[in-house]
C-alpha atoms as a PDB file:
ATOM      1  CA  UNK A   1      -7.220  13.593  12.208  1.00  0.00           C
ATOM      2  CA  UNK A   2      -9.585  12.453   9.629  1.00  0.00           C
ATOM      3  CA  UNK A   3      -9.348   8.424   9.337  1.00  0.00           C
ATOM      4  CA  UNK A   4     -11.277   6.759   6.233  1.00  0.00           C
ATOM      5  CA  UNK A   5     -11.976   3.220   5.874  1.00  0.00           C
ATOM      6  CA  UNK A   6     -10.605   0.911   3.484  1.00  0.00           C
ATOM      7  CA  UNK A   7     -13.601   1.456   1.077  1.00  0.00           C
ATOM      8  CA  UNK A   8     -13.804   5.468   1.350  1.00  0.00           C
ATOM      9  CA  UNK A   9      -9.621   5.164   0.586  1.00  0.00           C
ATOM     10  CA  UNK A  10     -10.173   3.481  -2.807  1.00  0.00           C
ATOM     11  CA  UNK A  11     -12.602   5.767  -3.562  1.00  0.00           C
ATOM     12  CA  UNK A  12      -9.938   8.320  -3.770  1.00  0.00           C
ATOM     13  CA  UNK A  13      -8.442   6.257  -6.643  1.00  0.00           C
ATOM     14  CA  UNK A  14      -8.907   7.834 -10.202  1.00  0.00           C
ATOM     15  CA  UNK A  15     -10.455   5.838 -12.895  1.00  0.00           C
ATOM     16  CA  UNK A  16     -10.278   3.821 -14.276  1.00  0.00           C
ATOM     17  CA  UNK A  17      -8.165   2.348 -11.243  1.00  0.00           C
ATOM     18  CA  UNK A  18     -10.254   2.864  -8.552  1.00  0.00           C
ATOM     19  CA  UNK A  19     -13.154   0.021 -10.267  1.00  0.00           C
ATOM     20  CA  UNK A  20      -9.963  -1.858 -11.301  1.00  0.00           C
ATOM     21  CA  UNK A  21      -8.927  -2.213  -6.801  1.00  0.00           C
ATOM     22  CA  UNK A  22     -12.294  -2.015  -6.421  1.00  0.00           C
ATOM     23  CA  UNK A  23     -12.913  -5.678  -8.254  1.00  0.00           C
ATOM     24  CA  UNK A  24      -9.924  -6.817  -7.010  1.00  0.00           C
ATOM     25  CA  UNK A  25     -10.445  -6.558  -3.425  1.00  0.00           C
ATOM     26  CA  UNK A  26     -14.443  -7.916  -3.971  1.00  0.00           C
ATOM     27  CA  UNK A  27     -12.819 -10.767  -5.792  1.00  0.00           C
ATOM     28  CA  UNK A  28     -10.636 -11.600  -2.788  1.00  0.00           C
ATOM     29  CA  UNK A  29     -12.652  -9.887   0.111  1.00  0.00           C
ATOM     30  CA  UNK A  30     -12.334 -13.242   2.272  1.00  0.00           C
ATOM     31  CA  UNK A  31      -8.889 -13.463   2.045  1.00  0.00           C
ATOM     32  CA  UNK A  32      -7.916  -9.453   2.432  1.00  0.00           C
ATOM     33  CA  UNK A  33      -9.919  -9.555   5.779  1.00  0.00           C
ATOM     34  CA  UNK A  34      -7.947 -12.645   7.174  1.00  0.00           C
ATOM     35  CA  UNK A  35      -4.962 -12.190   6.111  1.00  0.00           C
ATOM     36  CA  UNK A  36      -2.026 -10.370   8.629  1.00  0.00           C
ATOM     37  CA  UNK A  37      -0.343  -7.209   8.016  1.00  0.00           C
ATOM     38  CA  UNK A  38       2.785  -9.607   8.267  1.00  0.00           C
ATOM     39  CA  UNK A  39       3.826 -12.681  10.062  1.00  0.00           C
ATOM     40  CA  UNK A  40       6.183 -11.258  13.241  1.00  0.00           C
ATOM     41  CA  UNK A  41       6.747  -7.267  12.708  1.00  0.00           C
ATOM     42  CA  UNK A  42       3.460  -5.317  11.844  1.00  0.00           C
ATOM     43  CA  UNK A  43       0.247  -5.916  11.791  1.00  0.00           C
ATOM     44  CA  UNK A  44       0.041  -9.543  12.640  1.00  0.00           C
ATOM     45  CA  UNK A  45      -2.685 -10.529  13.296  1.00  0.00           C
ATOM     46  CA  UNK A  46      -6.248 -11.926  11.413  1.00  0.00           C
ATOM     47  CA  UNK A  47      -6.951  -8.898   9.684  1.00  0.00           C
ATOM     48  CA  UNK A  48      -4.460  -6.930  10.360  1.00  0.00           C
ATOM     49  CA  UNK A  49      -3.860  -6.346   6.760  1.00  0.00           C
ATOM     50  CA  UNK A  50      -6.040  -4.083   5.745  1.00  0.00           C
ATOM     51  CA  UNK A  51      -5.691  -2.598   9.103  1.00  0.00           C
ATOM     52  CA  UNK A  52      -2.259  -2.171   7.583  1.00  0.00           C
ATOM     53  CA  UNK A  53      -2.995  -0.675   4.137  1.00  0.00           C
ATOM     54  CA  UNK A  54      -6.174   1.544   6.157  1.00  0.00           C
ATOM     55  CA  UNK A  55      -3.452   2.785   8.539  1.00  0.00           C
ATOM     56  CA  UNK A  56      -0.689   3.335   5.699  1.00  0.00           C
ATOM     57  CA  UNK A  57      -3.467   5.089   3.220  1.00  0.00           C
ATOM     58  CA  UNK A  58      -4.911   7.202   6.696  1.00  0.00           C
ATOM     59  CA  UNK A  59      -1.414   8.750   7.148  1.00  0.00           C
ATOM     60  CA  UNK A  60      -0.911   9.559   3.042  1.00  0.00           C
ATOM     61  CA  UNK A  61      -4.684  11.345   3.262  1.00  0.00           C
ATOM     62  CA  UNK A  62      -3.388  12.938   6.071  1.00  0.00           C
ATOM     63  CA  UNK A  63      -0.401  13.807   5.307  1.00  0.00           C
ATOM     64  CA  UNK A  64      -0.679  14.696   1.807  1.00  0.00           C
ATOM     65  CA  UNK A  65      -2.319  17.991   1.918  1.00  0.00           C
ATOM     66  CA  UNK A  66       0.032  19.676   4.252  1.00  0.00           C
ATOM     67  CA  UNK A  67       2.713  18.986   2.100  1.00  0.00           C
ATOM     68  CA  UNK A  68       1.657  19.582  -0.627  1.00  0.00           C
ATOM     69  CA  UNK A  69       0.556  23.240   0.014  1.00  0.00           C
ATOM     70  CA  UNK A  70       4.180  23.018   1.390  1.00  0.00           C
ATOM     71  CA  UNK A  71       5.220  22.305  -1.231  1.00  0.00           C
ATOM     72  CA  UNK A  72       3.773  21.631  -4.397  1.00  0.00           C
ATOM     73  CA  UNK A  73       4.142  17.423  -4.262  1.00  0.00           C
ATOM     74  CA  UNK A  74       4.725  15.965  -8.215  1.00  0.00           C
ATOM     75  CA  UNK A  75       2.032  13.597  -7.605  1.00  0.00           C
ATOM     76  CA  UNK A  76      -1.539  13.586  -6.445  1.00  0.00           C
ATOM     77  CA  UNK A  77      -3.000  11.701  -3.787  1.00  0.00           C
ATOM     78  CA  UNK A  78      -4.943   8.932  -5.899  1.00  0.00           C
ATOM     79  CA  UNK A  79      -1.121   8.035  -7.233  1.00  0.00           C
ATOM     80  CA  UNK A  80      -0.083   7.507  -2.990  1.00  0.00           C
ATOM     81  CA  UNK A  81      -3.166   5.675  -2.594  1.00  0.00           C
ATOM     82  CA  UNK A  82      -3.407   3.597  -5.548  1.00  0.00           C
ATOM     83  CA  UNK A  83       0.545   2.462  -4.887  1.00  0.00           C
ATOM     84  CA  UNK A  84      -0.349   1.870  -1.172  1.00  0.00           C
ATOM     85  CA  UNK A  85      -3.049  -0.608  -2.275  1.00  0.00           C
ATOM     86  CA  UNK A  86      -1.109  -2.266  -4.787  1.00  0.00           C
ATOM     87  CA  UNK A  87       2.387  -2.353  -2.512  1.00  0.00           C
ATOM     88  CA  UNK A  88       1.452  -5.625  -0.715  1.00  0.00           C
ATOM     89  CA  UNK A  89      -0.567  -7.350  -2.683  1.00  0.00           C
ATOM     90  CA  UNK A  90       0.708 -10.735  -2.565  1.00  0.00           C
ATOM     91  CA  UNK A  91       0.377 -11.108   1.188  1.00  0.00           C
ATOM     92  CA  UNK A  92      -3.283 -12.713   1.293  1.00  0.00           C
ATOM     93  CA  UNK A  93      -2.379 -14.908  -1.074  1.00  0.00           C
ATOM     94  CA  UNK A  94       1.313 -16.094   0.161  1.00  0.00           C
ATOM     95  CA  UNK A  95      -0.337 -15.833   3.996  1.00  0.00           C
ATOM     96  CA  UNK A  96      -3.906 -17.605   3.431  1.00  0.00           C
ATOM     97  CA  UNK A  97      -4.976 -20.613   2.048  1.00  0.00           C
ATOM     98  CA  UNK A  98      -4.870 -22.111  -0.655  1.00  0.00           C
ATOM     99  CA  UNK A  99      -1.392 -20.156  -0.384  1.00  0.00           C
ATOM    100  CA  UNK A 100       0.524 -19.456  -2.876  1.00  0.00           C
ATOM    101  CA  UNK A 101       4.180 -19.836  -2.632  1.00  0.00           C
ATOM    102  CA  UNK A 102       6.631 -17.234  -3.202  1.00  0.00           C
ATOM    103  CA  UNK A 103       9.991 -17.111  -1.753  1.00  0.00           C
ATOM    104  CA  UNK A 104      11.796 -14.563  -3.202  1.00  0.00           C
ATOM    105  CA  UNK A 105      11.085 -10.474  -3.908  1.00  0.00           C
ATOM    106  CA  UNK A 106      11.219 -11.371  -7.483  1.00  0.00           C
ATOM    107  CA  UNK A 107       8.150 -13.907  -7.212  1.00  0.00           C
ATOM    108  CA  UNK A 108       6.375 -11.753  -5.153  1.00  0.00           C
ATOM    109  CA  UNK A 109       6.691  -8.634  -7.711  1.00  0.00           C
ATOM    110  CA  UNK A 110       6.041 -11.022 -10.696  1.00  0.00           C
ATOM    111  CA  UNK A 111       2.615 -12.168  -8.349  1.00  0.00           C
ATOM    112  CA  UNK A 112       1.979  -8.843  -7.758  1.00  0.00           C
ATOM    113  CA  UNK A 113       2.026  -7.498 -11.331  1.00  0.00           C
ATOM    114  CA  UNK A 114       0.110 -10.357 -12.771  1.00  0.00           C
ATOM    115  CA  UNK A 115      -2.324  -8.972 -10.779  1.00  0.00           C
ATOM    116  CA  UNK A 116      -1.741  -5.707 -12.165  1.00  0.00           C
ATOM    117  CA  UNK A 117      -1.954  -6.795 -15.517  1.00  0.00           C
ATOM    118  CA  UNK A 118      -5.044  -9.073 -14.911  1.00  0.00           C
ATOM    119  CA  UNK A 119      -7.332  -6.338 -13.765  1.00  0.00           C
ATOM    120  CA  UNK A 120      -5.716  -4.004 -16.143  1.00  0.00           C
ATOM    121  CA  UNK A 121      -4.395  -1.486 -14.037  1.00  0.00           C
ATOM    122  CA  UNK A 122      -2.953   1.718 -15.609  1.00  0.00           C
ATOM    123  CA  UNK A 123       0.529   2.969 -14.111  1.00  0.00           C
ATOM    124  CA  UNK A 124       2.810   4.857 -15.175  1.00  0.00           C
ATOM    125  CA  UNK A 125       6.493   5.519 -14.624  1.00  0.00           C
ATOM    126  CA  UNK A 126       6.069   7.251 -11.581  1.00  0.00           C
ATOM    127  CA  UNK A 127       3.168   4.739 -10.046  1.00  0.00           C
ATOM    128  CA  UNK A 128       5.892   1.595 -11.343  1.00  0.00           C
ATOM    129  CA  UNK A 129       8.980   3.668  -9.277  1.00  0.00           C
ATOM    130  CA  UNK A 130       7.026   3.885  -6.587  1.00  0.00           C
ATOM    131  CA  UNK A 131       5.896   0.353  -6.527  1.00  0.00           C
ATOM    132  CA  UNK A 132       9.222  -1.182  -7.459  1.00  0.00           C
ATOM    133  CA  UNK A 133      11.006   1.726  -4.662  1.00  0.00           C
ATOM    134  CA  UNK A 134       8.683   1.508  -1.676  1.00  0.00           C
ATOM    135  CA  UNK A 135      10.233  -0.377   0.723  1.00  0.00           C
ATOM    136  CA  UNK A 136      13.464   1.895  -0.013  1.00  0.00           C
ATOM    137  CA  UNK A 137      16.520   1.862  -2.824  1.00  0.00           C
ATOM    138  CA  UNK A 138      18.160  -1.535  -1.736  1.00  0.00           C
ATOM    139  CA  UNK A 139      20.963  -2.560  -3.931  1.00  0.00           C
ATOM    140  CA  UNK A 140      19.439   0.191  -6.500  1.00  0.00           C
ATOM    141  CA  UNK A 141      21.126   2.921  -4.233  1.00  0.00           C
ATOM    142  CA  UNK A 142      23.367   5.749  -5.851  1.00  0.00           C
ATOM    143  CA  UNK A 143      25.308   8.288  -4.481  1.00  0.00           C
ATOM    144  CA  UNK A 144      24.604  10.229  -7.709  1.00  0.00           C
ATOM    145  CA  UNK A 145      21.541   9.995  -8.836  1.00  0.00           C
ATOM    146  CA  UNK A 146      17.699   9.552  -6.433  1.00  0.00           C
ATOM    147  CA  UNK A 147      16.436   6.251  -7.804  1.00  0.00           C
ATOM    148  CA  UNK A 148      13.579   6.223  -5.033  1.00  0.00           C
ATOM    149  CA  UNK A 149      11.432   8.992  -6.590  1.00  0.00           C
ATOM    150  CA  UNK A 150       9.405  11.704  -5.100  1.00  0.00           C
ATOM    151  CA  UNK A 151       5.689   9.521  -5.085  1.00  0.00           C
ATOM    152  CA  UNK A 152       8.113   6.127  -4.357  1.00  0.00           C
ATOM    153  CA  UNK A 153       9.590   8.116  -0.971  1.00  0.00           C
ATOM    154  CA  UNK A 154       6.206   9.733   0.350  1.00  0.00           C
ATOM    155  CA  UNK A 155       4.564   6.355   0.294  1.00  0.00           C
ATOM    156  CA  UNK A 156       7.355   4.567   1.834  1.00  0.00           C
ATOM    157  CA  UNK A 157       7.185   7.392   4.271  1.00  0.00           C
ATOM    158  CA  UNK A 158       3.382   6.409   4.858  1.00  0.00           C
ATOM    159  CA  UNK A 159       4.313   2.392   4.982  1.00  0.00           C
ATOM    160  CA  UNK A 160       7.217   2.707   7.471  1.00  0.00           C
ATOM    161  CA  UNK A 161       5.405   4.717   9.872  1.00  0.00           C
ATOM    162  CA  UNK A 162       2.545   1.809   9.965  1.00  0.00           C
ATOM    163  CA  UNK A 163       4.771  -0.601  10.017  1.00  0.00           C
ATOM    164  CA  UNK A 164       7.870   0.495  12.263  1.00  0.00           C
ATOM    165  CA  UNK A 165       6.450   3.475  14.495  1.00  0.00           C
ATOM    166  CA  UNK A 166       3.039   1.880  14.933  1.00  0.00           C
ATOM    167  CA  UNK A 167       3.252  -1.563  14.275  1.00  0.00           C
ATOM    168  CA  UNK A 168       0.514  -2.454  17.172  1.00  0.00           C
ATOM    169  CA  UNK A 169      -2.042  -0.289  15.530  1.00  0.00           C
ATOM    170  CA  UNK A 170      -5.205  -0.379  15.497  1.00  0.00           C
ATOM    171  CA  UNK A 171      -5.862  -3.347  18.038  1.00  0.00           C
ATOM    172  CA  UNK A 172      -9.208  -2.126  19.234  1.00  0.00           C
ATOM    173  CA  UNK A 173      -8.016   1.672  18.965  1.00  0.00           C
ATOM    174  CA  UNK A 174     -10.084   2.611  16.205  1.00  0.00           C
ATOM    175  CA  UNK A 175     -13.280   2.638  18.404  1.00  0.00           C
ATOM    176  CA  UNK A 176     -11.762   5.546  20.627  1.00  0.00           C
ATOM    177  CA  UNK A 177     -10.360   7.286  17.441  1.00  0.00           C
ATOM    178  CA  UNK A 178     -11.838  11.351  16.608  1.00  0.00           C
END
């Protein structure tokens, strides 16, 4: 298992993108590295955010390959990466202070894409489904139609096994990690 840090995952990102999460995590490096994954369920601890989006970008490097020469995947692995960054961005700032507040998931997706929009990220319909679709179909769901889209369900794949099957990780097990 290859594991990349946080850094060496962005990297990954396409341009013009990858200088776009580049400048946003320099422009909010103190509060990325304090804040928690979240408050009770994954990750919660000082830090344990981008232990979080490390651990949820390490699967989709991981993972991506093997599927996709599976299958052929409709989506590369900058677009998984790129929505794993972006997928909780609001958490430093509704977590660390000065917090913001935001109470509902409509706040926090209006915070999140004037962030978007501020650093002039570039997505497209499949990067905006997969934001807006990550944390699964909700009250979207169909029994007709797939409203969580291919890129939307691999990266949700990625989040909920950092979040739900190894919620603990890393706490000190990156050190012993091949």
């Amino acid at each position: 298992m290859l594991y990349q840090n946080l850094t060496q995952l962005i990297d990954l990102i396409d341009e013009p993108n990858k200088t776009a999460c580049i400048t946003i995590f320099n422009d909010n490096k103190e509060r990325f590295t304090q804040a928690p994954g979240s408050l009770t369920k994954h990750q919660a601890w000082t830090g344990g955010y981008i232990d979080h989006l490390e651990e949820a970008m390490n699967i989709a490097y991981n993972m991506f390959e093997m599927m996709n020469n599976f299958r052929p995947l409709d989506f590369s692995l900058s677009d998984a990466i790129l929505i794993l960054f972006l997928h909780d961005l609001e958490k430093p700032f509704r977590y660390i202070e000065p917090k913001q507040e935001m109470n509902t998931e409509k706040e926090k997706k209006d915070f999140v894409q004037t962030i978007i929009n501020k650093y002039s990220i570039i997505l497209n319909d499949n990067h905006k489904n997969a934001l807006h679709y990550i944390h699964g179909e909700g009250d979207d769901y169909s029994r007709t139609e797939n409203i969580q889209k291919p890129l939307a369900a691999f990266i949700h794949l990625c989040d909920t096994t950092s979040a739900r099957i190894w919620p603990d990780f890393p706490k000190g097990a990156k050190d012993i990690m091949v």
